[in-house]
N, C-alpha and C. Protein backbone atom coordinates (compact mmCIF):
# COMPACT_ATOMS: atom_id res chain seq x y z
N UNK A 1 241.53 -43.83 12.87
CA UNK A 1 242.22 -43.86 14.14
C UNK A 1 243.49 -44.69 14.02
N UNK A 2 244.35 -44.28 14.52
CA UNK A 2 245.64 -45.07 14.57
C UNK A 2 245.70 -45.79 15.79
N UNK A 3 247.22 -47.21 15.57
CA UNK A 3 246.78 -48.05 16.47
C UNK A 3 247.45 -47.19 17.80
N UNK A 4 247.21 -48.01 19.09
CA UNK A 4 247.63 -47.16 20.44
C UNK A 4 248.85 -47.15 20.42
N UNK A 5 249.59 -46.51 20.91
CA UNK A 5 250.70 -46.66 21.22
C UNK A 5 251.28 -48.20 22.37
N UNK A 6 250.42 -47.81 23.07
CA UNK A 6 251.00 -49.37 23.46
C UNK A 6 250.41 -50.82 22.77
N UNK A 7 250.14 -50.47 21.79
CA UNK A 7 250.43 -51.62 20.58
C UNK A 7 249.08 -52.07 21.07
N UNK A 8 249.12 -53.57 20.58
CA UNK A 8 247.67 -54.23 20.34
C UNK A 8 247.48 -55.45 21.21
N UNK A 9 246.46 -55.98 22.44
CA UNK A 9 246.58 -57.34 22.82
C UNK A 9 245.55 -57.78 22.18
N UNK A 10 246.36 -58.65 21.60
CA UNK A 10 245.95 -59.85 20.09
C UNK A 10 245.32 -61.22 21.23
N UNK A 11 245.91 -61.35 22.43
CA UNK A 11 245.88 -62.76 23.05
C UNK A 11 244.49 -62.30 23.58
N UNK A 12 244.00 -60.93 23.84
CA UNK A 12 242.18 -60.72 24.55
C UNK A 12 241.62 -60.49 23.36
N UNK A 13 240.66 -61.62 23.03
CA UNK A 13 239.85 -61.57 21.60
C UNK A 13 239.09 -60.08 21.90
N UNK A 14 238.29 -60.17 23.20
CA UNK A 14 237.71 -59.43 23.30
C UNK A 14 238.52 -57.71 23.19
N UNK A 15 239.38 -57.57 23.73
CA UNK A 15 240.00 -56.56 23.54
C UNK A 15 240.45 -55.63 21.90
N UNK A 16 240.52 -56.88 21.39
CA UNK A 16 241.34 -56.51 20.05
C UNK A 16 239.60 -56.11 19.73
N UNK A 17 238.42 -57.02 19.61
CA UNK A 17 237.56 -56.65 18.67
C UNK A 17 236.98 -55.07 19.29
N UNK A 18 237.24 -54.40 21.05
CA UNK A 18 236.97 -53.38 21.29
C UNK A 18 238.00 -52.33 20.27
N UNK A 19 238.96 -52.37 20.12
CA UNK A 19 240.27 -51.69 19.23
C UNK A 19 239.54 -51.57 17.66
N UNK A 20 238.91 -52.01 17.53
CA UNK A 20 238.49 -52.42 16.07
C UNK A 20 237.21 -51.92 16.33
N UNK A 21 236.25 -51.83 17.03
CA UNK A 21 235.16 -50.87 16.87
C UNK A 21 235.52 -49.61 17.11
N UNK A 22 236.54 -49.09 18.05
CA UNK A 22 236.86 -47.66 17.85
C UNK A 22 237.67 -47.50 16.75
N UNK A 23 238.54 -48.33 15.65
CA UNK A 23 238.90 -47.96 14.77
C UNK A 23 237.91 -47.86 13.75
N UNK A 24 236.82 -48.05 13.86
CA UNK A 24 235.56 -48.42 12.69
C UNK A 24 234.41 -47.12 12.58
N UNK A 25 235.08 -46.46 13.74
CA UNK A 25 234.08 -45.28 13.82
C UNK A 25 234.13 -44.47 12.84
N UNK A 26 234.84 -44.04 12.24
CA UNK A 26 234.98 -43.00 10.89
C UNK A 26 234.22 -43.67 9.82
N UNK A 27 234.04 -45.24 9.35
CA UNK A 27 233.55 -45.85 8.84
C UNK A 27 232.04 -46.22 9.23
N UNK A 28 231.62 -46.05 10.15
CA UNK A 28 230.10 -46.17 10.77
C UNK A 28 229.45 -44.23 10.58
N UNK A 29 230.29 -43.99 10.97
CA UNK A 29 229.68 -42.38 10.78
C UNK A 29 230.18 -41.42 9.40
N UNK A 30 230.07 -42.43 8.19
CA UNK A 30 230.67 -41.92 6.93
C UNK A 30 229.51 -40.70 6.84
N UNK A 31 228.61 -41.22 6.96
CA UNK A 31 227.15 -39.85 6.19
C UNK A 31 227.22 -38.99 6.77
N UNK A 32 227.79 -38.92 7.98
CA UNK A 32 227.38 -37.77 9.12
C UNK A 32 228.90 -37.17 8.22
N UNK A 33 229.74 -37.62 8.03
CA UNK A 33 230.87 -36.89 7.83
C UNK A 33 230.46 -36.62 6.71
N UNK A 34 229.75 -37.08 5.68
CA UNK A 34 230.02 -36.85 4.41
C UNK A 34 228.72 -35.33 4.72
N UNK A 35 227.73 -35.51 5.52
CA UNK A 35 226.84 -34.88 5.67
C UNK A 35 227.97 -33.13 5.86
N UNK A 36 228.31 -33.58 6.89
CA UNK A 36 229.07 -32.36 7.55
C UNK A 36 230.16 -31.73 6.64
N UNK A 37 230.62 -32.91 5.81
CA UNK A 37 232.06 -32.31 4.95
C UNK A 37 231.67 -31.51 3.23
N UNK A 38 230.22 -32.23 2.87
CA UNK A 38 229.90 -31.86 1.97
C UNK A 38 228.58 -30.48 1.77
N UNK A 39 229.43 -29.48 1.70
CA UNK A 39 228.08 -28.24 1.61
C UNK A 39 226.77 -28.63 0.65
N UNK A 40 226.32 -27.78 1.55
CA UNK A 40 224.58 -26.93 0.91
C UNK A 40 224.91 -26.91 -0.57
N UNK A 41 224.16 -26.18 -0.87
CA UNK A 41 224.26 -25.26 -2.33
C UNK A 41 224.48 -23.85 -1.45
N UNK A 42 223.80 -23.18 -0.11
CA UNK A 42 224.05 -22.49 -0.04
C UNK A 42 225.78 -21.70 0.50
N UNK A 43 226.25 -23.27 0.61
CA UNK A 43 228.01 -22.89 1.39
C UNK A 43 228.68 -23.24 -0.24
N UNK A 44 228.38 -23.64 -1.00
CA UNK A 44 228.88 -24.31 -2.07
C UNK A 44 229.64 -23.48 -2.39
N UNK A 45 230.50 -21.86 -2.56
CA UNK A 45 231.26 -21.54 -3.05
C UNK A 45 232.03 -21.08 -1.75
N UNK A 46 231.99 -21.15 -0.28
CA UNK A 46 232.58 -20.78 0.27
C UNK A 46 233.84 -22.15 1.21
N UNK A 47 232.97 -23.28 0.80
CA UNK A 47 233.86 -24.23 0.94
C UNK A 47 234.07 -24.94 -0.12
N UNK A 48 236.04 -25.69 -0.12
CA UNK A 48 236.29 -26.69 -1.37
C UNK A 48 235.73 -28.07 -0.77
N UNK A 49 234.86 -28.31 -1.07
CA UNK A 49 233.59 -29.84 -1.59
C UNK A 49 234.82 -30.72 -1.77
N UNK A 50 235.84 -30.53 -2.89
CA UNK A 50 236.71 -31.48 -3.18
C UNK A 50 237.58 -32.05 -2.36
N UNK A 51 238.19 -30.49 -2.02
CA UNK A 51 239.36 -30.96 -1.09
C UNK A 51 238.90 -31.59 0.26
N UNK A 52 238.14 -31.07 0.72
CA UNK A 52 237.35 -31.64 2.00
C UNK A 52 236.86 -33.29 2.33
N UNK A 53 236.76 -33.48 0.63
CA UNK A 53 236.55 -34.84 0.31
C UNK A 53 237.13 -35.84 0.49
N UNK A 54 238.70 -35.30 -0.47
CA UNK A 54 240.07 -35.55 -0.71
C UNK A 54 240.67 -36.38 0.95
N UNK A 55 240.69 -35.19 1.90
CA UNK A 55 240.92 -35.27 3.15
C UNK A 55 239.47 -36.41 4.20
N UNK A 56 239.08 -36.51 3.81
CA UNK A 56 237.97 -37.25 4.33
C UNK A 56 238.44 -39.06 3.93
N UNK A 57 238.65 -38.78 2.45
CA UNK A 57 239.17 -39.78 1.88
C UNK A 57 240.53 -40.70 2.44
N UNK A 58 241.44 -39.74 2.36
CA UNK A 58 242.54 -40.02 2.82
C UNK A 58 242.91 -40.74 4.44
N UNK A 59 241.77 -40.01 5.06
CA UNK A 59 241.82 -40.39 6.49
C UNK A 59 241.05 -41.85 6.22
N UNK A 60 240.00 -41.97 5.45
CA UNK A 60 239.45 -43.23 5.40
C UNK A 60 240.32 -44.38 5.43
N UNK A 61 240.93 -43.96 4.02
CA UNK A 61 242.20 -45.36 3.68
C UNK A 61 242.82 -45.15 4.43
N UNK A 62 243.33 -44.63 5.26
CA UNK A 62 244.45 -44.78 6.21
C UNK A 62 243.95 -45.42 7.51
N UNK A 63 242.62 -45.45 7.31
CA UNK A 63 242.30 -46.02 8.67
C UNK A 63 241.93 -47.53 8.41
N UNK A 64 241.46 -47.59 7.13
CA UNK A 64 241.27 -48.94 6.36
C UNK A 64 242.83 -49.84 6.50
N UNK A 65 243.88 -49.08 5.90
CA UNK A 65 244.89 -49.70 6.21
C UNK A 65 245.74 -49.96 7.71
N UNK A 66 245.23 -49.33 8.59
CA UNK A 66 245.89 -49.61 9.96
C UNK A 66 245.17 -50.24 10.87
N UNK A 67 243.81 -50.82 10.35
CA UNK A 67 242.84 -51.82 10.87
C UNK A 67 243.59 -53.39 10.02
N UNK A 68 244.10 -52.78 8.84
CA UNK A 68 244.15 -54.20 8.15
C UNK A 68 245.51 -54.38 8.58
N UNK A 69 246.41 -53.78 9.33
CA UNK A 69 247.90 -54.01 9.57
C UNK A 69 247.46 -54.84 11.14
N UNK A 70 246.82 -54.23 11.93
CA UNK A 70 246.10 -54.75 12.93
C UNK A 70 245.77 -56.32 13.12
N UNK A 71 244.77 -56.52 11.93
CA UNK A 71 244.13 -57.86 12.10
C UNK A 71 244.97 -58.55 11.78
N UNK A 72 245.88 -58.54 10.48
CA UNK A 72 246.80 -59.17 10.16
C UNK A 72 248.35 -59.51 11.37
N UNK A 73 248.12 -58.74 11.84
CA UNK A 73 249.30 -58.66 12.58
C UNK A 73 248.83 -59.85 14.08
N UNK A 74 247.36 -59.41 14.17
CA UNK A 74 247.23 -60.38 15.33
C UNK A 74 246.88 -61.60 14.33
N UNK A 75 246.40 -61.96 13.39
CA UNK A 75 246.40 -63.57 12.92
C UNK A 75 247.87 -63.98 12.53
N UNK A 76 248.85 -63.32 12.56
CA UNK A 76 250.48 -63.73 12.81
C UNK A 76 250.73 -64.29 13.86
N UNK A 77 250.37 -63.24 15.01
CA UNK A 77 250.94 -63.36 16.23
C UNK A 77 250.07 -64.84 16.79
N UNK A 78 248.47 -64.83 16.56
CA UNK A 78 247.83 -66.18 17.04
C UNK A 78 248.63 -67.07 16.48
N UNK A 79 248.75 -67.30 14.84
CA UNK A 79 248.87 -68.45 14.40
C UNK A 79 250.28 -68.74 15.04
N UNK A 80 251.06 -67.95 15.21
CA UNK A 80 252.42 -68.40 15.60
C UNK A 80 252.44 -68.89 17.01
N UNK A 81 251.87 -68.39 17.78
CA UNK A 81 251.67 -68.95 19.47
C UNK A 81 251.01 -70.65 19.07
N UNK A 82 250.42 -70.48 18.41
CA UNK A 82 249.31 -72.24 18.09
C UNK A 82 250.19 -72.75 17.50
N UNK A 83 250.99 -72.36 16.67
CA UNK A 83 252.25 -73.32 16.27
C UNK A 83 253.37 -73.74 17.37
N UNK A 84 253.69 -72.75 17.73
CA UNK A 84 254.33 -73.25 19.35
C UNK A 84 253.88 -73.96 19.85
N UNK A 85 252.48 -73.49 20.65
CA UNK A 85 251.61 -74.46 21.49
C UNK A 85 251.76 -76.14 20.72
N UNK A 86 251.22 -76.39 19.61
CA UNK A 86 251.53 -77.32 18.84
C UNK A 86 252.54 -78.18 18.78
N UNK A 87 253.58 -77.39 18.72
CA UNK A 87 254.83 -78.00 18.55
C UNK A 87 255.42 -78.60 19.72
N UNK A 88 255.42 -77.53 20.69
CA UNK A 88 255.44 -78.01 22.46
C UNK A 88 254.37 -79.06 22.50
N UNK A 89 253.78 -79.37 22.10
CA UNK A 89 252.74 -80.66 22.47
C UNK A 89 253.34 -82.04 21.99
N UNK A 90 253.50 -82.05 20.85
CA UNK A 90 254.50 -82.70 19.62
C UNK A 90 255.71 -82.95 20.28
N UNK A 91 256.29 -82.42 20.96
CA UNK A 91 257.52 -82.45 21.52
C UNK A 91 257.02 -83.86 22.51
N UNK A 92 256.18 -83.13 23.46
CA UNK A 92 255.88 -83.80 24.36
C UNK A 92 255.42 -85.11 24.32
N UNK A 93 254.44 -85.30 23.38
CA UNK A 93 254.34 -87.05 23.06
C UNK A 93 255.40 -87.47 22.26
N UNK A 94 256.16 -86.92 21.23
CA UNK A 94 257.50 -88.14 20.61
C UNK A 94 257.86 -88.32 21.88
N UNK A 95 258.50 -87.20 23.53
CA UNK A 95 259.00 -87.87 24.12
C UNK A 95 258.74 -88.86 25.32
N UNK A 96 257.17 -88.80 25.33
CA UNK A 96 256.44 -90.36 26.09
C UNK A 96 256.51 -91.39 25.05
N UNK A 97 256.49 -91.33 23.74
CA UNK A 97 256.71 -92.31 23.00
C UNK A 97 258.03 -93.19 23.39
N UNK A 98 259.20 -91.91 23.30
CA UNK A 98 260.76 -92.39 24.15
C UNK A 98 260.21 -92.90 25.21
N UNK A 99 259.78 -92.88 26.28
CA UNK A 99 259.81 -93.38 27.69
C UNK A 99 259.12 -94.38 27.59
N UNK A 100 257.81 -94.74 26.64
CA UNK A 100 257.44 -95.66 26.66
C UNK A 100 258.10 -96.99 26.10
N UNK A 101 259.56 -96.57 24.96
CA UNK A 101 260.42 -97.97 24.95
C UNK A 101 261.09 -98.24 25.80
N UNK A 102 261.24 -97.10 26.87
CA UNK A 102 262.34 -97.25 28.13
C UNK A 102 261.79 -98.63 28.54
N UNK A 103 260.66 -97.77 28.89
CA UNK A 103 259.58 -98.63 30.18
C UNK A 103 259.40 -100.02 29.60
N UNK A 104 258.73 -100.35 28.61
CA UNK A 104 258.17 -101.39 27.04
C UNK A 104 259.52 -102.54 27.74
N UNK A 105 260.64 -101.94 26.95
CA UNK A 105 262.27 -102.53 27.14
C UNK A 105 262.63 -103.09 28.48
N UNK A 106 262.30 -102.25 29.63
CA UNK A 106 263.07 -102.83 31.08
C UNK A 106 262.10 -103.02 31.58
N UNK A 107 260.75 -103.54 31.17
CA UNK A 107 259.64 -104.03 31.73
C UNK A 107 259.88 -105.89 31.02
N UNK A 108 260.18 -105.85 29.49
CA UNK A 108 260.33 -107.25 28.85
C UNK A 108 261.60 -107.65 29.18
N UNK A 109 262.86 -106.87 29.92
CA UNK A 109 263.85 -107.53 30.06
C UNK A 109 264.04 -108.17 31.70
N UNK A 110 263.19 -107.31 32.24
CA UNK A 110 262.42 -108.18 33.45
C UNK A 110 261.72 -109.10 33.67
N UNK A 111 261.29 -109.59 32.35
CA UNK A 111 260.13 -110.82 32.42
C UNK A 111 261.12 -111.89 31.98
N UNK A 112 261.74 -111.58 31.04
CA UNK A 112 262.51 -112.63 30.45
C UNK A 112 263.85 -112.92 31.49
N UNK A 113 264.47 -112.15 32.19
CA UNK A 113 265.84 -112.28 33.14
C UNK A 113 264.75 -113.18 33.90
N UNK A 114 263.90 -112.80 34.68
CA UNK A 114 263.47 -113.38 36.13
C UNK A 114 262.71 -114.87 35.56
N UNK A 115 261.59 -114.30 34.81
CA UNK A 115 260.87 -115.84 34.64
C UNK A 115 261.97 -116.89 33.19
N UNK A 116 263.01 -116.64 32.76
CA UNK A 116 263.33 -116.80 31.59
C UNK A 116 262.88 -117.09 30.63
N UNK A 117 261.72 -116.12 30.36
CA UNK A 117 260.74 -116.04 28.98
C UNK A 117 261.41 -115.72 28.19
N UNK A 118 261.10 -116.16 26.38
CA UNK A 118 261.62 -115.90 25.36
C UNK A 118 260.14 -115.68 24.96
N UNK A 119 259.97 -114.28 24.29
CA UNK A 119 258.79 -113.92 23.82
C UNK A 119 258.74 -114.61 22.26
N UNK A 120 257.33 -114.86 21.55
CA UNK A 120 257.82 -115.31 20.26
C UNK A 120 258.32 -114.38 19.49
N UNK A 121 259.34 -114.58 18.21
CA UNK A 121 259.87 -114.06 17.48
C UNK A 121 258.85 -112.74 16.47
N UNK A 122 257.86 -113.21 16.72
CA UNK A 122 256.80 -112.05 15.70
C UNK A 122 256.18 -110.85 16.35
N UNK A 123 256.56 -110.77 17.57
CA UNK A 123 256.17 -109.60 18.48
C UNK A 123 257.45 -109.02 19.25
C-alpha cells in the first residue's frame, strides 16, 4: 500500500501505528497470496508461477520500502519537534538565569545603597 496522499500524522502515535497496520496487510496475508498466486499442479501450465511471483514480490518490497520511508520520516519529524521543544526550553532558562542577575544585582545594590552594606569580598 502506498502512503495517503494526504501524507502521514507522525504527531498521533496512534494514527501513524493505524497507517502501518493497513500498510502491513500484504505482509500478514503473504500465504493467502502466495496460496492464491501460486497454482495447483492442476493450473500449473496455464498460469506463469514465476511471473506471478515476480509481481507479488515486487509489490512486497515496495511496500517494505514505503513503510520504511514512513517510519523514518516520522522519527525525523519527532526527533526534530523534541529538539525544538528542547531548545525552546534551553532558551528559556539561560534567560531566567539573565533575570536572575538582574534581580541577584538590584536586589544587592539595594541592600548596600540603603543599609550601606559591603558584602564580604568572597561572595
Amino acid at each position: 500500500m502506498a502512503v495517503p496522499s494526504g501524507g502521514v500524522n507522525c504527531e498521533e502515535f496512534a494514527e501513524f501505528q493505524e497507517l502501518l497496520k493497513v500498510m502491513r496487510i500484504i505482509d500478514d496475508r503473504i500465504v493467502h497470496e502466495l496460496n492464491a498466486t501460486v497454482p495447483t499442479a492442476s493450473f500449473a501450465g496455464k498460469i506463469d508461477a514465476s511471473q506471478t511471483c515476480k509481481q507479488l514480490y515486487e509489490s512486497l518490497m515496495a511496500t517494505h520500502a514505503s513503510r520504511d520511508r514512513v517510519i523514518k520520516n516520522c522519527i525525523a519529524q519527532t526527533s526534530e519537534v523534541q529538539l525544538r521543544k528542547e531548545q525552546t526550553k534551553l532558551k528559556w532558562m539561560q534567560s531566567e538565569l539573565n533575570v536572575e542577575e538582574v534581580v541577584n544585582d538590584r536586589a544587592g545594590r539595594c541592600l548596600m545603597n540603603a543599609a550601606e552594606f559591603k558584602p564580604p569580598k568572597n561572595e
